[in-house]
Protein backbone atom coordinates (compact mmCIF):
# COMPACT_ATOMS: atom_id res chain seq x y z
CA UNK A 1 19.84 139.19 50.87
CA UNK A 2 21.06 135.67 51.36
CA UNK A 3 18.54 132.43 50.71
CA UNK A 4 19.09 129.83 52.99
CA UNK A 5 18.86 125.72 51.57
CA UNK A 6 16.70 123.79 53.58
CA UNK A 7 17.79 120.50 52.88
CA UNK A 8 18.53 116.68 53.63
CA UNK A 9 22.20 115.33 54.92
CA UNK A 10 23.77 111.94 55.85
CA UNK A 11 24.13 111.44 58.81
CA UNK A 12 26.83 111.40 60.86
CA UNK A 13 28.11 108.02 61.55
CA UNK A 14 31.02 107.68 63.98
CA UNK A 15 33.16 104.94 61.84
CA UNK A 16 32.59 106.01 58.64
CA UNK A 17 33.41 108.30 56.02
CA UNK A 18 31.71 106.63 53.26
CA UNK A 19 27.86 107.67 53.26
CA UNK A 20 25.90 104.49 52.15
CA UNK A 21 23.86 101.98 54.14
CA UNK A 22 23.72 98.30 52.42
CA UNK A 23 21.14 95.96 53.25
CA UNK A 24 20.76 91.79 52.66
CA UNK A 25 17.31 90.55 52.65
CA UNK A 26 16.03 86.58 52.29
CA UNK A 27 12.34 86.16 51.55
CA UNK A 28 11.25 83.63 53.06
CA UNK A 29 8.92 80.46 51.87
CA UNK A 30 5.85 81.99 52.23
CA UNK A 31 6.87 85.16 50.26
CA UNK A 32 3.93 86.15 47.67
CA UNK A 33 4.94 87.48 44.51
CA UNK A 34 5.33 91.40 45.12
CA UNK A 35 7.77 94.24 43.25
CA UNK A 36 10.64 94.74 44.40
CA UNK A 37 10.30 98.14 45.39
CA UNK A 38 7.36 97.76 47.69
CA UNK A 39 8.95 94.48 49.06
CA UNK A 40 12.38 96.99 50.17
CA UNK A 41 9.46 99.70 51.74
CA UNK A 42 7.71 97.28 53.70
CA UNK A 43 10.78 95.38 55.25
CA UNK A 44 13.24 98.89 55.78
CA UNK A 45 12.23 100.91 58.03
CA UNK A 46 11.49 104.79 56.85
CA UNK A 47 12.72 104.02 53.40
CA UNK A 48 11.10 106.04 50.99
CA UNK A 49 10.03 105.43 47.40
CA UNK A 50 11.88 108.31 46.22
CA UNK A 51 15.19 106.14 47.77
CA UNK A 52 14.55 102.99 46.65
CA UNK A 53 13.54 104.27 42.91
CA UNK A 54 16.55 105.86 43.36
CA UNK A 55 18.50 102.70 44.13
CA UNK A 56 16.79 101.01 41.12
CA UNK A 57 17.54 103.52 38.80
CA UNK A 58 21.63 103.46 39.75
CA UNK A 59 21.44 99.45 39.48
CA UNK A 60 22.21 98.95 43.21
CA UNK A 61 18.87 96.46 43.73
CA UNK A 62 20.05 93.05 43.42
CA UNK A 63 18.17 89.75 43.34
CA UNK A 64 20.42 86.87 43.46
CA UNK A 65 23.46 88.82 42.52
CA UNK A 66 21.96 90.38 39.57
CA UNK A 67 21.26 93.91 39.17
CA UNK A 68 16.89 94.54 38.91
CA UNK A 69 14.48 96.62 37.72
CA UNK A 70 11.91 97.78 40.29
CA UNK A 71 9.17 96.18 38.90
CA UNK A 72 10.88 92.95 39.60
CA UNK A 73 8.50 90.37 41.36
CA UNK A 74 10.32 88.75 44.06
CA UNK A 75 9.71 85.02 45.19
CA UNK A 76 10.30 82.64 47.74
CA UNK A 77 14.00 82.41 48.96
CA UNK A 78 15.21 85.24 46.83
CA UNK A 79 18.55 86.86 48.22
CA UNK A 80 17.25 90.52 47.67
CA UNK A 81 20.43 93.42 48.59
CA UNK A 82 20.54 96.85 48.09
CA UNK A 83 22.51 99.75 48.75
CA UNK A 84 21.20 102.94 49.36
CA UNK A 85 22.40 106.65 50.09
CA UNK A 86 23.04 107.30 53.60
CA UNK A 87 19.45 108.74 55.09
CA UNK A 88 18.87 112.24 54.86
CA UNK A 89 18.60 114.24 57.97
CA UNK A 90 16.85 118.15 57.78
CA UNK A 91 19.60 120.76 57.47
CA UNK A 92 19.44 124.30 56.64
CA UNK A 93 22.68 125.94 54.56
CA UNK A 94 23.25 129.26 54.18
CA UNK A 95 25.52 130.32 51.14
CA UNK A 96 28.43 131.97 52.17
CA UNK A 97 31.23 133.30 49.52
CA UNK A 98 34.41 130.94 51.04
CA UNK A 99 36.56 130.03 48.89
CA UNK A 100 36.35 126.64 46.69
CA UNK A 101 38.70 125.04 44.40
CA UNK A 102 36.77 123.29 41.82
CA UNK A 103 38.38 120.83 39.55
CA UNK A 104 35.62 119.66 37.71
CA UNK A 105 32.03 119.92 37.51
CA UNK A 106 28.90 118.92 34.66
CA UNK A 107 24.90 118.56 35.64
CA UNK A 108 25.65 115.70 37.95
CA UNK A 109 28.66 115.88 40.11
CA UNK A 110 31.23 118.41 41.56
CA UNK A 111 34.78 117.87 42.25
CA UNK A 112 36.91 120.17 44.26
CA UNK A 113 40.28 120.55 45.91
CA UNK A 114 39.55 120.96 49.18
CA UNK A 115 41.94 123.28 51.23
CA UNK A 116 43.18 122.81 54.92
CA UNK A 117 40.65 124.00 58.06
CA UNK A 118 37.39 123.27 55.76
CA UNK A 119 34.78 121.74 57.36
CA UNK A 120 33.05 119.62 55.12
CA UNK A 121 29.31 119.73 56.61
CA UNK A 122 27.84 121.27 59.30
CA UNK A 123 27.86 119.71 63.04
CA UNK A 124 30.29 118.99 65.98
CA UNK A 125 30.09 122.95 66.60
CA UNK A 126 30.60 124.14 62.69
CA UNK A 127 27.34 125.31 62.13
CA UNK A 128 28.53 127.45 59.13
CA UNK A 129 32.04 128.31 57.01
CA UNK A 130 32.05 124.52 55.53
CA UNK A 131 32.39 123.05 52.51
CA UNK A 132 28.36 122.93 51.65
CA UNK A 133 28.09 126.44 52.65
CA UNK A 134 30.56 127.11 49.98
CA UNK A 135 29.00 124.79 47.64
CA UNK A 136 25.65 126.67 47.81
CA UNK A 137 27.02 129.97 47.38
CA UNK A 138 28.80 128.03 44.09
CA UNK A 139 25.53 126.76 42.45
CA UNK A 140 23.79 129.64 43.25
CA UNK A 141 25.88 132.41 41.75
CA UNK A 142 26.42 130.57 38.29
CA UNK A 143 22.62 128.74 38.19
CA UNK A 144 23.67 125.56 38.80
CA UNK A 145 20.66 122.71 38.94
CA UNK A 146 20.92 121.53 42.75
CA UNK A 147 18.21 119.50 44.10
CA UNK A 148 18.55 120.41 47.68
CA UNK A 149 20.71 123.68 46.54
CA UNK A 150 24.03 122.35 48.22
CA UNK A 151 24.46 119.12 46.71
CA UNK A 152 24.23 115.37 47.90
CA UNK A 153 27.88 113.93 50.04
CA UNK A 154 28.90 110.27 49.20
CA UNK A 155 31.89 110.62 50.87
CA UNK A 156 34.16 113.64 53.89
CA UNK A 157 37.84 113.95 54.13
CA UNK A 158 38.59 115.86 57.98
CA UNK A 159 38.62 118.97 58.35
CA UNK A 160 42.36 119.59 58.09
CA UNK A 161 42.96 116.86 55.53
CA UNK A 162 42.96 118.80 51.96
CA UNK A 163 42.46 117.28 48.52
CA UNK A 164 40.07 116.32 46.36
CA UNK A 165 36.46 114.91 47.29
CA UNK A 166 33.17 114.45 44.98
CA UNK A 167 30.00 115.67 45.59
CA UNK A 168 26.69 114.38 43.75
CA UNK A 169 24.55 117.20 42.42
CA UNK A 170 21.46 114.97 42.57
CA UNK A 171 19.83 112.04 44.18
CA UNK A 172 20.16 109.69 41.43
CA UNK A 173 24.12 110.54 40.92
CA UNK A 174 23.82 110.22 44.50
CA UNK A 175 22.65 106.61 44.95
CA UNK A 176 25.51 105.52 42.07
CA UNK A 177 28.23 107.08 43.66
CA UNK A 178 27.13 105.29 47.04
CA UNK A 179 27.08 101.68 45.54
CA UNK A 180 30.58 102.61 44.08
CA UNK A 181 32.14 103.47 47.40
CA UNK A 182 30.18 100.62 48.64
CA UNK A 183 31.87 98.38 46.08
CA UNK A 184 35.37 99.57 46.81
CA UNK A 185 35.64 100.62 43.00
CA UNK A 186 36.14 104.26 43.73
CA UNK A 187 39.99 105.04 43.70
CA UNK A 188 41.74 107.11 46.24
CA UNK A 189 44.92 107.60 46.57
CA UNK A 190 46.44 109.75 49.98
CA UNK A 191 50.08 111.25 50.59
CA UNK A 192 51.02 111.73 54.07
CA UNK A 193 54.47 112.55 55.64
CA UNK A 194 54.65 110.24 58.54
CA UNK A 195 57.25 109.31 61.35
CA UNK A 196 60.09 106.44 61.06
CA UNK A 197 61.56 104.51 58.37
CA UNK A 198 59.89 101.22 57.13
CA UNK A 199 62.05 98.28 56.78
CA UNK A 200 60.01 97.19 53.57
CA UNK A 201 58.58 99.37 50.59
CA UNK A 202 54.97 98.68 50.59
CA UNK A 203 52.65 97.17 52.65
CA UNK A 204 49.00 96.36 54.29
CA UNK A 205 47.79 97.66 58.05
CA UNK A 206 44.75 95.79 58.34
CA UNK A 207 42.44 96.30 61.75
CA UNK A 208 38.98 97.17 62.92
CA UNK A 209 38.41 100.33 63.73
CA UNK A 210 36.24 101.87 65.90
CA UNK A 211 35.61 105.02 68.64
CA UNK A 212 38.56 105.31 71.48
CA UNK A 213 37.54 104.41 74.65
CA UNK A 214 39.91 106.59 76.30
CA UNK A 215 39.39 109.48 74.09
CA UNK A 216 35.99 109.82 72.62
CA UNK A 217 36.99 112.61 69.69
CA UNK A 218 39.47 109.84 68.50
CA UNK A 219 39.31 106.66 66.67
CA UNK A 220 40.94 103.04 67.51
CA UNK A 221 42.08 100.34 66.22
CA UNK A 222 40.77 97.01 67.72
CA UNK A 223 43.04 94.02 65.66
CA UNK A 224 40.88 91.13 67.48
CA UNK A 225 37.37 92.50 65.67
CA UNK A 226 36.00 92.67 68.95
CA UNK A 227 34.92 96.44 68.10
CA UNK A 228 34.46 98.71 65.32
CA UNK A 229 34.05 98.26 61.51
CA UNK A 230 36.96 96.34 59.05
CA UNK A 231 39.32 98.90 57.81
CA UNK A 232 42.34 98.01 55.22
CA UNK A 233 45.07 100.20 54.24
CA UNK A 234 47.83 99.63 51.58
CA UNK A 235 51.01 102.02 51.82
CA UNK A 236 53.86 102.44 50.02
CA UNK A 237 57.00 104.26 50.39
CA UNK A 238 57.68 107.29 48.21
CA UNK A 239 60.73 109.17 49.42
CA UNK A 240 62.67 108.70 52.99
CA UNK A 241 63.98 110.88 55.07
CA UNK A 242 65.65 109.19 57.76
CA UNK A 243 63.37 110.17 60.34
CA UNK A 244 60.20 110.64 58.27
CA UNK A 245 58.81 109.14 55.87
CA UNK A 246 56.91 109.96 52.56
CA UNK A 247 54.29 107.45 51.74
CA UNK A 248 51.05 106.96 49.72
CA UNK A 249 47.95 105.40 51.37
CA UNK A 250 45.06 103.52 49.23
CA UNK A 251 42.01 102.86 50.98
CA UNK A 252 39.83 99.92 50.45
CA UNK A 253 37.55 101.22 53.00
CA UNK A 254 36.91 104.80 54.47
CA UNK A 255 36.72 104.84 58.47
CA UNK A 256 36.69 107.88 60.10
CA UNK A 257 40.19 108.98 60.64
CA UNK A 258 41.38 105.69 58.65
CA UNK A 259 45.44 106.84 57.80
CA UNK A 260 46.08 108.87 60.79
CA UNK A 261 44.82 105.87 63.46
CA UNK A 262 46.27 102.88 60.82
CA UNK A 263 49.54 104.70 60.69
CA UNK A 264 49.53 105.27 64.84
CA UNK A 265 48.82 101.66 64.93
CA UNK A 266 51.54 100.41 62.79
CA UNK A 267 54.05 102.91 64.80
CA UNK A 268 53.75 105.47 61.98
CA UNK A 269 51.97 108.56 63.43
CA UNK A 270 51.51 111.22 60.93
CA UNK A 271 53.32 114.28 60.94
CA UNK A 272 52.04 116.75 63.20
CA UNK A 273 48.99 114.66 64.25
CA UNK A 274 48.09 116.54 67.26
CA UNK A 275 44.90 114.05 68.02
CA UNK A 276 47.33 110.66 67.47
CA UNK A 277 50.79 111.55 68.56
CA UNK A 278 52.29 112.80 66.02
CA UNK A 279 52.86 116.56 67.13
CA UNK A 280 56.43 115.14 69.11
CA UNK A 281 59.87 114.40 68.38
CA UNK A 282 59.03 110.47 67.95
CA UNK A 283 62.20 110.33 65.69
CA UNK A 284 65.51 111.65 65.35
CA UNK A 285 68.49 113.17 67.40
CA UNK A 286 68.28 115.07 70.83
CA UNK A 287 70.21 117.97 69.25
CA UNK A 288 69.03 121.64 69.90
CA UNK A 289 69.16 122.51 66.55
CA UNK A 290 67.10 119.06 65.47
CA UNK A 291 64.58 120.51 67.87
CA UNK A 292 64.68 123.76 66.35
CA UNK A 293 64.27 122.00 63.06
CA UNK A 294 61.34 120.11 63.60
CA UNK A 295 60.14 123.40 65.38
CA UNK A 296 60.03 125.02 61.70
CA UNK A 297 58.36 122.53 60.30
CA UNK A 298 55.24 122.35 62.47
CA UNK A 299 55.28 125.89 62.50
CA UNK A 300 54.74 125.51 58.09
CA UNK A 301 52.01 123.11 58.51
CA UNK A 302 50.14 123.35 61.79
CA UNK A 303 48.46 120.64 60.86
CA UNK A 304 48.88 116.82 60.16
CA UNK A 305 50.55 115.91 56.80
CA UNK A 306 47.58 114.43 55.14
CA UNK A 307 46.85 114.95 51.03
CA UNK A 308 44.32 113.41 49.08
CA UNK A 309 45.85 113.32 46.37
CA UNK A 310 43.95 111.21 43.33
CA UNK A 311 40.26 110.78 42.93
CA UNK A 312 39.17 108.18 40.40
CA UNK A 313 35.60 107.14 39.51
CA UNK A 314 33.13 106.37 37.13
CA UNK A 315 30.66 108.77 35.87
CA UNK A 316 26.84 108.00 37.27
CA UNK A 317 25.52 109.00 34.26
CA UNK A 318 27.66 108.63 30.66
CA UNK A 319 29.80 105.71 32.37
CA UNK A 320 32.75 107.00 31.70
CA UNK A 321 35.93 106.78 33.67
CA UNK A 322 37.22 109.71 35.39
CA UNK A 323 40.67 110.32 37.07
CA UNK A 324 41.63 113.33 38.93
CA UNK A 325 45.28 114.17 40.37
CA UNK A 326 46.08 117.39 42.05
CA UNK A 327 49.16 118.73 43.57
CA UNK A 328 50.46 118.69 47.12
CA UNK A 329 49.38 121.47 48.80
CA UNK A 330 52.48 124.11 49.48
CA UNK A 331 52.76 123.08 53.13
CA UNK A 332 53.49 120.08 52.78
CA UNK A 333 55.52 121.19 49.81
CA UNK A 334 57.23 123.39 51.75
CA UNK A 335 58.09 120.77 54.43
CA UNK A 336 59.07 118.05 52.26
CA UNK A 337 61.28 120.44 50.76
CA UNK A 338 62.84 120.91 54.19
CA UNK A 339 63.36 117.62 55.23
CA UNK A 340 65.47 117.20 51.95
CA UNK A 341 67.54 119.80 52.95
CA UNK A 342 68.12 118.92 56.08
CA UNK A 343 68.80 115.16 55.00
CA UNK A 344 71.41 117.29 51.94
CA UNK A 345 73.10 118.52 54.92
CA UNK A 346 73.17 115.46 56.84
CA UNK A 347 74.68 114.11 54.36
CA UNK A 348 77.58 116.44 53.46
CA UNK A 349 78.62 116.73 56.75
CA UNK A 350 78.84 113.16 56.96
């Protein structure tokens, strides 16, 4: 008989795949002396204690820059900011046996390796066979101490993206985790196989981005800020291929769909990127057996070339730093390994 987890979720905002909300308060002259925690409950709207304790507790309540305690008394023209875990929506998860990598996991956080076609939470028509469905089967079978019984997400990689995300096992490791991604102190480092060369090594696509107007599934990027949220991506070149490219992405901040619209922007759709482009010939010769070629290769990964590869943080509770790198999944193993064939071949006949 299965037991089904009736808990809270994020919700699901449209530019973002970073669940935190951050808030800037001034009190103003007339402000009487009150705690900190009941001035955040009366000015946010439903905030609850249990939140802003929360946010207290992880250090992410700051008066004038500097990190309070909740029983602070706040005064006339204090600069009062806080960021807090994205608001929890009712959900109910069923535990279902799916399979789930797990890298690492203690009393307060989970790290897995996600695999391709994983939906990370429920919604958008995936009302079961994601990644918290998996996650409560997880706890459940070997005891774990879940709050909610499916564990608290900071952060979502899409649903054909694999590699390795964290997920907080409680509120409080929650709330830290937030004010990390919120701080851009989280590493992540992504490998994607994209189209073209690059005339330089490295570089920075900078450029809001926000939902498609044309195509309300995908995202856009709007360079004049006029819509959208600030997104900034730094690449750099790991191997070429001529007519693809292999390069690693760090994010400075997570928009929905971040890599695969930056890279569409700069002229760089990723492999295989049915939603951006990127499931064409954008590169190469007009040759039958190019065309064949390329054939093969979507055929190994029906999906766009998108890793994430290295997960780096530090731990909400013993402080310590943790780093994470896992392998390239065997698709895009198996197509890399193609490509340097093919470019072997080039090559010799040449």
């Amino acid at each position: 008989m299965s037991e089904d987890f009736v808990g809270v979720l994020g919700d699901n905002t449209e530019e973002s795949t970073e669940l935190f909300e951050h808030f800037r308060i001034v009190a103003d002259k007339g402000q009487t002396l009150t705690r900190v925690d009941k001035f955040l409950q009366n000015r946010l709207e439903n905030v609850s204690r249990n939140r802003v304790q929360n946010a207290a507790k992880a250090g992410s309540i700051l008066v004038n820059d500097k990190p309070v305690k909740s029983n602070y008394k706040v005064k006339p023209f204090d600069v009062v900011t806080v960021v807090l875990a994205y608001p929890p929506r009712e959900i109910v998860i069923t535990p279902e046996n799916i399979q789930l990598n797990v890298v690492y996991e203690d009393d307060d956080v989970i790290v897995v390796n996600k695999q391709a076609g994983l939906v990370v939470h429920p919604g958008h028509g995936n009302f079961d066979g994601t990644l918290l469905n998996a996650l409560a089967y997880h706890f459940k079978e070997n005891g774990s101490k879940v709050d909610n019984g499916f564990g608290y997400l900071v952060h979502r990689i899409d649903k054909d993206t694999t590699g390795l995300m964290i997920v907080a096992k409680n509120e409080t490791a929650q709330t830290v985790l937030a004010a990390q991604f919120f701080e851009h102190s989280i590493t992540r480092r992504y490998q994607a196989l994209v189209w073209g060369d690059f005339a330089e090594d490295e570089g920075t696509i900078e450029g809001n981005i926000g939902r498609s107007v044309r195509d309300r599934v995908a995202m856009a990027v709007y360079p004049d800020g006029s819509q959208g949220k600030d997104a900034v991506t730094h690449y750099k070149v790991l191997e070429r291929f001529n007519y693809v490219t292999l390069v690693e992405c760090r994010l400075e901040t997570g928009r929905t769909h971040q890599i695969r619209v930056h890279m569409q922007y700069a002229g760089h759709p990723l492999f295989n990127d049915a939603l951006y482009g990127g499931d064409r010939i954008l590169k190469g010769t007009t040759f039958s057996k190019y065309r064949q070629f390329i054939d093969n290769c979507f055929n190994e990964i029906p999906r766009h070339c998108l890793h994430a590869k290295v997960l780096g943080f530090v731990h909400p509770t013993t402080g310590k730093e943790l780093y994470f790198d896992s392998q390239l999944p065997s698709d895009m193993l198996a197509v890399l390994e193609k490509w340097r064939n093919y470019l072997k071949t080039r090559t010799e006949e040449n």
